[in-house]
N, C-alpha and C. Protein backbone atom coordinates (compact mmCIF):
# COMPACT_ATOMS: atom_id res chain seq x y z
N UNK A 1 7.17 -12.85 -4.00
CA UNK A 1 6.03 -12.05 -3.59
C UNK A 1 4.73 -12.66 -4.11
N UNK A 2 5.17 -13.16 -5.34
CA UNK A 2 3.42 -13.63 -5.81
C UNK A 2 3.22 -15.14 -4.88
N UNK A 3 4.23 -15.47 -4.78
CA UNK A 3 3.88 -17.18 -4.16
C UNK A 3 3.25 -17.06 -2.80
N UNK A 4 3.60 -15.80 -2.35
CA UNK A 4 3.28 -15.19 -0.73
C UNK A 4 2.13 -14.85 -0.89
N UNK A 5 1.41 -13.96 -1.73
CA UNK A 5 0.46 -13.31 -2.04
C UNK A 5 -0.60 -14.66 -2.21
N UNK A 6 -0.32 -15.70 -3.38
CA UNK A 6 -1.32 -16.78 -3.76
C UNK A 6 -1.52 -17.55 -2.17
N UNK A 7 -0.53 -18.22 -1.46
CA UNK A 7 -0.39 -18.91 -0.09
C UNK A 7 -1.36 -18.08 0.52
N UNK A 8 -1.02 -16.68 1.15
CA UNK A 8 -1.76 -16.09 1.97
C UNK A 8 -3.28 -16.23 1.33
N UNK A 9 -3.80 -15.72 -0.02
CA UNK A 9 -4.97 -15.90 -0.16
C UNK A 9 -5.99 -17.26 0.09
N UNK A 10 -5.18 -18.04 -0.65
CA UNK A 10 -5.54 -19.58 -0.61
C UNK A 10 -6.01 -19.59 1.09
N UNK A 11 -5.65 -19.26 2.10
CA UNK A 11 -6.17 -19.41 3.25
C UNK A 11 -7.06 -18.78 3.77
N UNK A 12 -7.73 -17.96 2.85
CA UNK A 12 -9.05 -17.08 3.80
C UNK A 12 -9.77 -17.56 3.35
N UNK A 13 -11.15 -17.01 3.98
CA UNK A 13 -12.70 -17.70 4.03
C UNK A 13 -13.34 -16.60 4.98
N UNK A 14 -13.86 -15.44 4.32
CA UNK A 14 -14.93 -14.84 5.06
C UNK A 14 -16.03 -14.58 3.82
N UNK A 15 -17.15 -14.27 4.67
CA UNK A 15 -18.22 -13.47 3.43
C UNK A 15 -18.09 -12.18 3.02
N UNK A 16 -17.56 -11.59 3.67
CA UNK A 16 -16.88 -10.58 2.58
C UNK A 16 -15.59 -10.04 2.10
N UNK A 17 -14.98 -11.18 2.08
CA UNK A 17 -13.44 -11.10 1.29
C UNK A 17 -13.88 -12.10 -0.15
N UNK A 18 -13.20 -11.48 -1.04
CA UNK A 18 -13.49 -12.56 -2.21
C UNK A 18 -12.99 -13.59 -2.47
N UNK A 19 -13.45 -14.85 -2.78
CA UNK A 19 -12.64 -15.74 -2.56
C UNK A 19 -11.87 -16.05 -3.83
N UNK A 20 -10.40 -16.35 -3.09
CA UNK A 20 -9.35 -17.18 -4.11
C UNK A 20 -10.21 -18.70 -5.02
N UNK A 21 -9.68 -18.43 -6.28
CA UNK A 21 -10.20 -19.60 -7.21
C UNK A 21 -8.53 -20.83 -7.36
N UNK A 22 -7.64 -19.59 -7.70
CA UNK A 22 -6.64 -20.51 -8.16
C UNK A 22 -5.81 -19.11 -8.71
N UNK A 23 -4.68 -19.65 -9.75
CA UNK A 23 -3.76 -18.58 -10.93
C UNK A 23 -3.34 -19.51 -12.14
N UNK A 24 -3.04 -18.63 -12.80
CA UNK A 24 -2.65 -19.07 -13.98
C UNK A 24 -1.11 -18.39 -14.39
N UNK A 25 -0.17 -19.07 -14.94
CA UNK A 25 0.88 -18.62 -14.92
C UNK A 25 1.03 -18.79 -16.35
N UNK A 26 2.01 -18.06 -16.87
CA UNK A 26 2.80 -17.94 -18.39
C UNK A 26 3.96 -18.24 -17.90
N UNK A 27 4.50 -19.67 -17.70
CA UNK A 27 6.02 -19.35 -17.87
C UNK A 27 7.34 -18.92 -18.85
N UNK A 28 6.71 -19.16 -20.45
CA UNK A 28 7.31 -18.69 -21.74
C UNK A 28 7.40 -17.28 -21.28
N UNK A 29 6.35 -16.42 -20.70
CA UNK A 29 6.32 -14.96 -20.92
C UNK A 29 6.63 -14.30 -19.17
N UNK A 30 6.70 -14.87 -18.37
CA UNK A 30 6.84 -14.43 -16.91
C UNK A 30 5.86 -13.95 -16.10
N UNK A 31 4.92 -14.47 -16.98
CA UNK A 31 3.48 -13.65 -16.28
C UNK A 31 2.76 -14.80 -15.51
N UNK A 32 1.88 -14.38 -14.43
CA UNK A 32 0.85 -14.77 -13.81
C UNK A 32 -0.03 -13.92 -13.25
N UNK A 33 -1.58 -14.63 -13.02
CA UNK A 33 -2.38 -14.14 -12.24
C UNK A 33 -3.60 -14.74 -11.64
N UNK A 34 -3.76 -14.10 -10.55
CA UNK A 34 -4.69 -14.49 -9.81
C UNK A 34 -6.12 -14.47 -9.92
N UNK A 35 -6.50 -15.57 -9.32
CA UNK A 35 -8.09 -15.98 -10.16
C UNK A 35 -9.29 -16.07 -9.54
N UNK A 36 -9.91 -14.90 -8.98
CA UNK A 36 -10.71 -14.26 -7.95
C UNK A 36 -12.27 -14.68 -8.38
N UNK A 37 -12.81 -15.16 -7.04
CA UNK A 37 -14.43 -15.27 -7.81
C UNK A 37 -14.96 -14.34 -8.59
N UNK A 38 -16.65 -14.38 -9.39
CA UNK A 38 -16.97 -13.46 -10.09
C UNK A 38 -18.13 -13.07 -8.65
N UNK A 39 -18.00 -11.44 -8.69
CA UNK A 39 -19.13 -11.47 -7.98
C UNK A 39 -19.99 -10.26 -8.71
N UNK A 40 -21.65 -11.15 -8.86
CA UNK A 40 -22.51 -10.71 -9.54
C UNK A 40 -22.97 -9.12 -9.95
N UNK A 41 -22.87 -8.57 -8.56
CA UNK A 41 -22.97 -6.96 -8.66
C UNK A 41 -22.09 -6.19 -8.83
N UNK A 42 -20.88 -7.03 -9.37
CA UNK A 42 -19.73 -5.87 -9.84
C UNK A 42 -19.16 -5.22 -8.99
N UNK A 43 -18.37 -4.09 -8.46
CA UNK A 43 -17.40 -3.66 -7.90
C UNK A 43 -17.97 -2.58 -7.20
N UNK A 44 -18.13 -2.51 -5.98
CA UNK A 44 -18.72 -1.61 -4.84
C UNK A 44 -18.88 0.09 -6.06
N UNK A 45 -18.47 0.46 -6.30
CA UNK A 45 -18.98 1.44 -7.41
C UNK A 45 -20.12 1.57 -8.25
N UNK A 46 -19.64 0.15 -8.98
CA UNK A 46 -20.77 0.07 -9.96
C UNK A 46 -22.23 -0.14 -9.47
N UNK A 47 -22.02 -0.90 -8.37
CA UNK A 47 -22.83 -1.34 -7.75
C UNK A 47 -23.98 -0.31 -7.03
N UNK A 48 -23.56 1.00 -6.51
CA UNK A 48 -23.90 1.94 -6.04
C UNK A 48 -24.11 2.79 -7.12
N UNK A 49 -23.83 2.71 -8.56
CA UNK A 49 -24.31 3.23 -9.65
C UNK A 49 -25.51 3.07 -9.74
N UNK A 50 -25.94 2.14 -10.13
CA UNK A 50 -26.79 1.28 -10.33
C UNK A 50 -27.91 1.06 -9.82
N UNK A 51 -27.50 0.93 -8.73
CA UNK A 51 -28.71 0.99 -7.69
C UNK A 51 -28.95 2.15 -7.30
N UNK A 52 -28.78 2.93 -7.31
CA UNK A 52 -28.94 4.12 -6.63
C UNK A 52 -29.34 4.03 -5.05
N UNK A 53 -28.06 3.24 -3.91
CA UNK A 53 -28.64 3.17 -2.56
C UNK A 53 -28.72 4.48 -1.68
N UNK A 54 -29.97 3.89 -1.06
CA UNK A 54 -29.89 4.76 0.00
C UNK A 54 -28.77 4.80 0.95
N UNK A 55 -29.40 5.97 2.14
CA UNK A 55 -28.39 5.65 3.35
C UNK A 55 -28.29 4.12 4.25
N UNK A 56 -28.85 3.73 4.19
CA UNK A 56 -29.28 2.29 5.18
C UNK A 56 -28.17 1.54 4.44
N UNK A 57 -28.70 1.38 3.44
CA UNK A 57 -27.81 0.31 2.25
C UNK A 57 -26.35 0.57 2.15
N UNK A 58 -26.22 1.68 2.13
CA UNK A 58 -25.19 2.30 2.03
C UNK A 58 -24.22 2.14 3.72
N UNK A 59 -24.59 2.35 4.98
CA UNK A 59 -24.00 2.13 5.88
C UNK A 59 -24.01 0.64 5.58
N UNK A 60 -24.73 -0.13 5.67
CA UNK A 60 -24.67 -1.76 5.69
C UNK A 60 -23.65 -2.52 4.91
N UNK A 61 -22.94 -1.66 3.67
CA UNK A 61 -21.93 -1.75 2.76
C UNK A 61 -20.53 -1.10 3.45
N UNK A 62 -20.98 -0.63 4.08
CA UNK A 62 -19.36 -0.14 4.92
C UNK A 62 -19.03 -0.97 6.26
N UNK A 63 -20.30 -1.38 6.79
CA UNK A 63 -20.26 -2.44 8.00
C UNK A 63 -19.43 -3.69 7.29
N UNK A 64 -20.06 -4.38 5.88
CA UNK A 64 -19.53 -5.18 5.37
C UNK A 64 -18.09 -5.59 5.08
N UNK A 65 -17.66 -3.95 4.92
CA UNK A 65 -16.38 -3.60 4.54
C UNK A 65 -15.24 -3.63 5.72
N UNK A 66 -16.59 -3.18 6.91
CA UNK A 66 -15.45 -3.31 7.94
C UNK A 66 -15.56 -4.77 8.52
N UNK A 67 -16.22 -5.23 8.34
CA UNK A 67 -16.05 -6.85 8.78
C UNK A 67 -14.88 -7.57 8.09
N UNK A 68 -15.36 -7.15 6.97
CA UNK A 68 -14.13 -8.03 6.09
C UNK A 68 -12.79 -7.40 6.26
N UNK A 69 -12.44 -6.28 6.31
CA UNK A 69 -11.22 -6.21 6.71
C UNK A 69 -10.60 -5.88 8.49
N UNK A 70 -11.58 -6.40 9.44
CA UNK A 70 -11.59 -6.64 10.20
C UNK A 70 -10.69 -7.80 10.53
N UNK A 71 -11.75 -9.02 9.62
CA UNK A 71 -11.09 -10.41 9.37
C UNK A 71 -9.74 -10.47 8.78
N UNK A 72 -9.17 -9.55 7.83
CA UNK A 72 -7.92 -9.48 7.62
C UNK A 72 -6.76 -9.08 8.18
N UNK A 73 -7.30 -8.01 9.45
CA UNK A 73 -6.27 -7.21 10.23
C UNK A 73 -6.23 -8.19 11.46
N UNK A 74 -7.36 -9.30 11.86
CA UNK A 74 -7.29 -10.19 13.07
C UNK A 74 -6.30 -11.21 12.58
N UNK A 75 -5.76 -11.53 11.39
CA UNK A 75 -5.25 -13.19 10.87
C UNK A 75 -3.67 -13.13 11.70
N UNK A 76 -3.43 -13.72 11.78
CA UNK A 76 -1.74 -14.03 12.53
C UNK A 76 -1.19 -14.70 11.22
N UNK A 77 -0.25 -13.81 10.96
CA UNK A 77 0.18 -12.49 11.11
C UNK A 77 -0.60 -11.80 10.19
N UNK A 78 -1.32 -10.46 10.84
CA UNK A 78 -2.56 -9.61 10.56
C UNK A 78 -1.94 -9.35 8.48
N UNK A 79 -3.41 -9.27 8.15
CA UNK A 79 -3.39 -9.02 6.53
C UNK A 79 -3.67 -7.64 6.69
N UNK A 80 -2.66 -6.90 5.85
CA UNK A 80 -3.25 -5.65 5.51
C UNK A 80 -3.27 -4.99 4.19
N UNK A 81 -4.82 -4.66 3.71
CA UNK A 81 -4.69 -4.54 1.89
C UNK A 81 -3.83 -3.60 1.28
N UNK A 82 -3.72 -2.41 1.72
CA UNK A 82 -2.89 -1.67 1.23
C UNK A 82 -2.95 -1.19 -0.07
N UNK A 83 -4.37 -1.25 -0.95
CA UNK A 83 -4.88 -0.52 -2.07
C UNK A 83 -6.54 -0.80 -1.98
N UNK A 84 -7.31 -0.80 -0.91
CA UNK A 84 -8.60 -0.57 -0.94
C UNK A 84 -9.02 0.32 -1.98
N UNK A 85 -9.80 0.29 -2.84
CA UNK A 85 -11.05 0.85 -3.64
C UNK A 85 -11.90 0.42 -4.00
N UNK A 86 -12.81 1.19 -3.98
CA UNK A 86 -14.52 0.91 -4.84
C UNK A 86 -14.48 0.35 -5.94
N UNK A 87 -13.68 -0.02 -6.98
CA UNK A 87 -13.19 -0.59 -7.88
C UNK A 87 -12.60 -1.67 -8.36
N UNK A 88 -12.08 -2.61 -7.15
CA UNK A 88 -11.53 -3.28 -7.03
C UNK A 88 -11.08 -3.94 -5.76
């Protein structure tokens, strides 16, 4: 599942999906993980903390949202996230 998960990421490229960096694995301990850009304004939450957006800003952040997972539900064979949040 993770090798599926890293493969599938490694192949996207939109502006609003985050992009894959790489992973790091522990093989002594069985662990790995995945190594996601940093993006500056923090996590659609915080972000709307913070700023305190309006409505404009605020639809333009859900357009975003639907673009990008637009781009994920179009890929052959379609991506689907299956834990969307403001958080992450």
């Amino acid at each position: 599942a993770f090798v599926h998960e890293v493969e599938m990421m490694a192949g996207l490229s939109h502006k609003n999906v985050v992009r894959f960096l790489g992973f790091v694995e522990d093989f002594e301990n069985g662990k790995a993980w995945i190594i996601m850009s940093w993006e500056p304004n923090g996590n659609v939450s915080e972000f709307l903390e913070a700023r305190k957006c309006e409505i404009p800003e605020r639809i333009s952040l859900i357009q975003d949202t639907f673009e990008g997972l637009l781009y994920l539900h179009t890929r052959q064979p379609p991506i689907y996230h299956g834990d969307l949040k403001s958080v992450g």
